[in-house]
N, C-alpha and C. Protein backbone atom coordinates (compact mmCIF):
# COMPACT_ATOMS: atom_id res chain seq x y z
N UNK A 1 14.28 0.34 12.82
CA UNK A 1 14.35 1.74 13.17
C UNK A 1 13.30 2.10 14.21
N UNK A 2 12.73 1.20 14.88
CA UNK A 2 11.45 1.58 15.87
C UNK A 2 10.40 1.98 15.02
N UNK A 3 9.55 1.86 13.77
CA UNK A 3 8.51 2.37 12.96
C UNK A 3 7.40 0.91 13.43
N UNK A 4 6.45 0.93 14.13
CA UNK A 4 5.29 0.44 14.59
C UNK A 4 5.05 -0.30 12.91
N UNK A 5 4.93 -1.78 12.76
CA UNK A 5 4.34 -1.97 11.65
C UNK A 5 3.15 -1.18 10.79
N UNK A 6 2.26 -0.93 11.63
CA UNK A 6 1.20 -0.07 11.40
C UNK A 6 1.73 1.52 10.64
N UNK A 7 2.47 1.69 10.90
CA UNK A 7 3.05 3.20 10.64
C UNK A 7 3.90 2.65 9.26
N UNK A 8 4.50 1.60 9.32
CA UNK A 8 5.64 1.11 8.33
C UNK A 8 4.56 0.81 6.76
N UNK A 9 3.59 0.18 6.98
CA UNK A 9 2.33 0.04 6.09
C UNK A 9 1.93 1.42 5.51
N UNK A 10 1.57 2.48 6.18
CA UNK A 10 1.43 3.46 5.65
C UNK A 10 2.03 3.94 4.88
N UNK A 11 3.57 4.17 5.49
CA UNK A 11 4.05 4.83 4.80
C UNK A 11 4.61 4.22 3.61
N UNK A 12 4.65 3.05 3.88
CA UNK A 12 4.82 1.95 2.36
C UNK A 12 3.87 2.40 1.34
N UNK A 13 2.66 2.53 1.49
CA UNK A 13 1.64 3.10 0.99
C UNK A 13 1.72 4.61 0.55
N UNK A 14 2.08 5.52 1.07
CA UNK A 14 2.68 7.13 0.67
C UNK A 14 3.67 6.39 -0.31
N UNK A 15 4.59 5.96 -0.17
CA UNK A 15 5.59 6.27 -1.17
C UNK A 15 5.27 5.40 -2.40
N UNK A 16 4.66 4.04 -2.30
CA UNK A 16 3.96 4.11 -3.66
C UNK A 16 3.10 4.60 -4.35
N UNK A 17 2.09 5.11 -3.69
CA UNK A 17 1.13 6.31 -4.12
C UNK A 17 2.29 7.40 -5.25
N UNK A 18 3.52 8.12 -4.01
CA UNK A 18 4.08 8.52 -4.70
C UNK A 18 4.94 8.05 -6.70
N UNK A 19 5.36 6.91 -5.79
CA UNK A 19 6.20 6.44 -7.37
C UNK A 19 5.55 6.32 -8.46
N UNK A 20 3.83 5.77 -8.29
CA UNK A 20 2.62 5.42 -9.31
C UNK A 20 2.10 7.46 -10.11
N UNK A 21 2.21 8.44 -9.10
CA UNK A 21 2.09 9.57 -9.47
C UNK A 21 2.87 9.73 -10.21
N UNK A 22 4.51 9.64 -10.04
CA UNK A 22 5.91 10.09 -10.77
C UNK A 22 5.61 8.98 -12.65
N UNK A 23 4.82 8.26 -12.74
CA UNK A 23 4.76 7.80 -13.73
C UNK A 23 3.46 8.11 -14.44
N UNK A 24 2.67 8.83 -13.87
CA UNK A 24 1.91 9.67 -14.86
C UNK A 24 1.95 9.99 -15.80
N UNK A 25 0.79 9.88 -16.85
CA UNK A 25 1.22 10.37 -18.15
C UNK A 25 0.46 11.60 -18.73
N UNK A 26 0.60 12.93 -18.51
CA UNK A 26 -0.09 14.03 -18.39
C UNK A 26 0.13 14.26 -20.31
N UNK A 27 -0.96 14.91 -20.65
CA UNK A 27 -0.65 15.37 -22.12
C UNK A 27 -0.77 16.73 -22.58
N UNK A 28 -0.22 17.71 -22.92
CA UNK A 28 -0.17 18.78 -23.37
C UNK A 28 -1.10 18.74 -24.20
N UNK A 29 -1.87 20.32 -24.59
CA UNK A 29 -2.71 20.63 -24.79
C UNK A 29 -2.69 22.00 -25.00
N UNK A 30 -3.03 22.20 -26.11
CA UNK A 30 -3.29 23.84 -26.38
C UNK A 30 -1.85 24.77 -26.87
N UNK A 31 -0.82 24.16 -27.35
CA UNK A 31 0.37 24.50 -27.28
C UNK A 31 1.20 24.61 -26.01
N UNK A 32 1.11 23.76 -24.70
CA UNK A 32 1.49 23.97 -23.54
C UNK A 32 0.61 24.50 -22.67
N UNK A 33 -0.90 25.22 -23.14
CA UNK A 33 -1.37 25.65 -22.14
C UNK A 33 -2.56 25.19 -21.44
N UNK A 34 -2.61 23.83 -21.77
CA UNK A 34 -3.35 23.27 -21.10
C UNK A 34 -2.90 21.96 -21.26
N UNK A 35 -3.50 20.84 -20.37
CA UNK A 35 -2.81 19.69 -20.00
C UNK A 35 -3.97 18.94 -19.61
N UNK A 36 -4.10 17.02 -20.03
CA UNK A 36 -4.87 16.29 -19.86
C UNK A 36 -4.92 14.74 -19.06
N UNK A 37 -4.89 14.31 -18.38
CA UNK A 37 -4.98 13.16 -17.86
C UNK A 37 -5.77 12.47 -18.48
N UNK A 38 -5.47 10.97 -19.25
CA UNK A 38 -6.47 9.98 -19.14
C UNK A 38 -7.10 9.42 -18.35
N UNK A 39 -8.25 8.84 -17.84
CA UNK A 39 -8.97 8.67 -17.29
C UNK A 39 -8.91 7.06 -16.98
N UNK A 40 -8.28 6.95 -17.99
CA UNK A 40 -7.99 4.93 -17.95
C UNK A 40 -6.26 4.87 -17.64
N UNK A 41 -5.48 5.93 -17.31
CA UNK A 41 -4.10 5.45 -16.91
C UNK A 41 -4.62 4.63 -15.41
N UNK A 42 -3.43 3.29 -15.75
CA UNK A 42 -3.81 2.53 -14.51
C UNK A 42 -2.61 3.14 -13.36
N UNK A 43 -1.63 3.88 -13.75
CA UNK A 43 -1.10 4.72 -12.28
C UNK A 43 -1.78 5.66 -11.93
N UNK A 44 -2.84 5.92 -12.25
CA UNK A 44 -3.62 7.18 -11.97
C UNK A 44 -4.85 6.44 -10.86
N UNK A 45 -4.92 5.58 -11.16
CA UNK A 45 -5.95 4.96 -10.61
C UNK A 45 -5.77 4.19 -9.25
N UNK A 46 -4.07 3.74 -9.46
CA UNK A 46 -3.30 2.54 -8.51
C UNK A 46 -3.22 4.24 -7.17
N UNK A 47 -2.89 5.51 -7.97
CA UNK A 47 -2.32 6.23 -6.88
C UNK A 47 -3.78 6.79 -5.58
N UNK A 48 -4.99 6.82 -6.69
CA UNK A 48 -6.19 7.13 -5.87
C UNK A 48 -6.85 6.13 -4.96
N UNK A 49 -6.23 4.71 -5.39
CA UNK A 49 -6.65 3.75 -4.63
C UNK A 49 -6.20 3.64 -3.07
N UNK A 50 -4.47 3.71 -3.35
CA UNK A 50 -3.68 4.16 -2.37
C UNK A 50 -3.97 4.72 -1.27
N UNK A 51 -4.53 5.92 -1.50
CA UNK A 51 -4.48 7.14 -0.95
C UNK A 51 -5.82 7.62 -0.34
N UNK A 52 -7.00 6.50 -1.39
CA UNK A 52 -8.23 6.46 -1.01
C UNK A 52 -8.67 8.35 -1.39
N UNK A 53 -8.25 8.70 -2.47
CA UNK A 53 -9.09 9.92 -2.95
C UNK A 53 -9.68 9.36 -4.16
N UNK A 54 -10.74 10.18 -4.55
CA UNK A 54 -11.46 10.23 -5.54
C UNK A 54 -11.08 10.42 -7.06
N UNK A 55 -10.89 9.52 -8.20
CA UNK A 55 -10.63 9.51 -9.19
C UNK A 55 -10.87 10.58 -10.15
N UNK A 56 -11.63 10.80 -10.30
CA UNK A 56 -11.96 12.00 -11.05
C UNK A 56 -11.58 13.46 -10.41
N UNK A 57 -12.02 13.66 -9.06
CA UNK A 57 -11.35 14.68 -8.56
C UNK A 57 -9.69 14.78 -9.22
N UNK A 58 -9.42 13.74 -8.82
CA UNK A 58 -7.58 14.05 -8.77
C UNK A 58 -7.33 14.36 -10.71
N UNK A 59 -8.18 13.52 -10.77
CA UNK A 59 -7.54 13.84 -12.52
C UNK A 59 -7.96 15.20 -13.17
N UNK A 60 -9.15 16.05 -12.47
CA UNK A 60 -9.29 17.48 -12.62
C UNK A 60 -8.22 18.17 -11.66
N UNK A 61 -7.48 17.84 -10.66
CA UNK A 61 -7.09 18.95 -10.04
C UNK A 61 -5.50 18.70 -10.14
N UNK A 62 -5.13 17.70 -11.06
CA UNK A 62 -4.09 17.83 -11.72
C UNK A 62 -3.39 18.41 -12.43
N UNK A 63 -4.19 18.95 -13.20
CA UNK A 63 -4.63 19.63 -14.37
C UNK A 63 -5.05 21.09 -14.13
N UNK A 64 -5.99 21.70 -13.08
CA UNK A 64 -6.43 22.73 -12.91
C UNK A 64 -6.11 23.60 -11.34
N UNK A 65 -4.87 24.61 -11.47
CA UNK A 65 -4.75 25.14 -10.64
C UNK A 65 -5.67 26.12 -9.86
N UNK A 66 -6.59 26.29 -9.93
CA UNK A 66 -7.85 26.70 -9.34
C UNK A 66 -9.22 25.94 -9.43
């Protein structure tokens, strides 16, 4: 399709980032009103690696809309 290997890598990289997110295992909390990430899920970890963000960030702002 003309995608520069370099570009094809990336985005190989976005969409598993993505698929490793889609298997998250978030846990309810509070009767629905609050919600928890483990800290040891290894898709949680595979997706920050990816993506090169910060682990703990992402697992608070998963969770916390402000």
């Amino acid at each position: 399709v003309g995608v520069k290997e370099s570009h094809q890598m990336t985005i190989f990289r976005i969409i598993a980032a993505i698929l490793h997110l889609g298997n998250l295992e978030i846990q309810g909390e509070r009767d629905g009103e609050a919600c928890s990430v483990s800290g040891e899920d290894e898709h949680l970890s595979s997706f920050c690696s990816l993506l090169g963000v910060e682990h703990s960030q992402m697992q608070h702002w998963l969770c916390h809309r402000k």
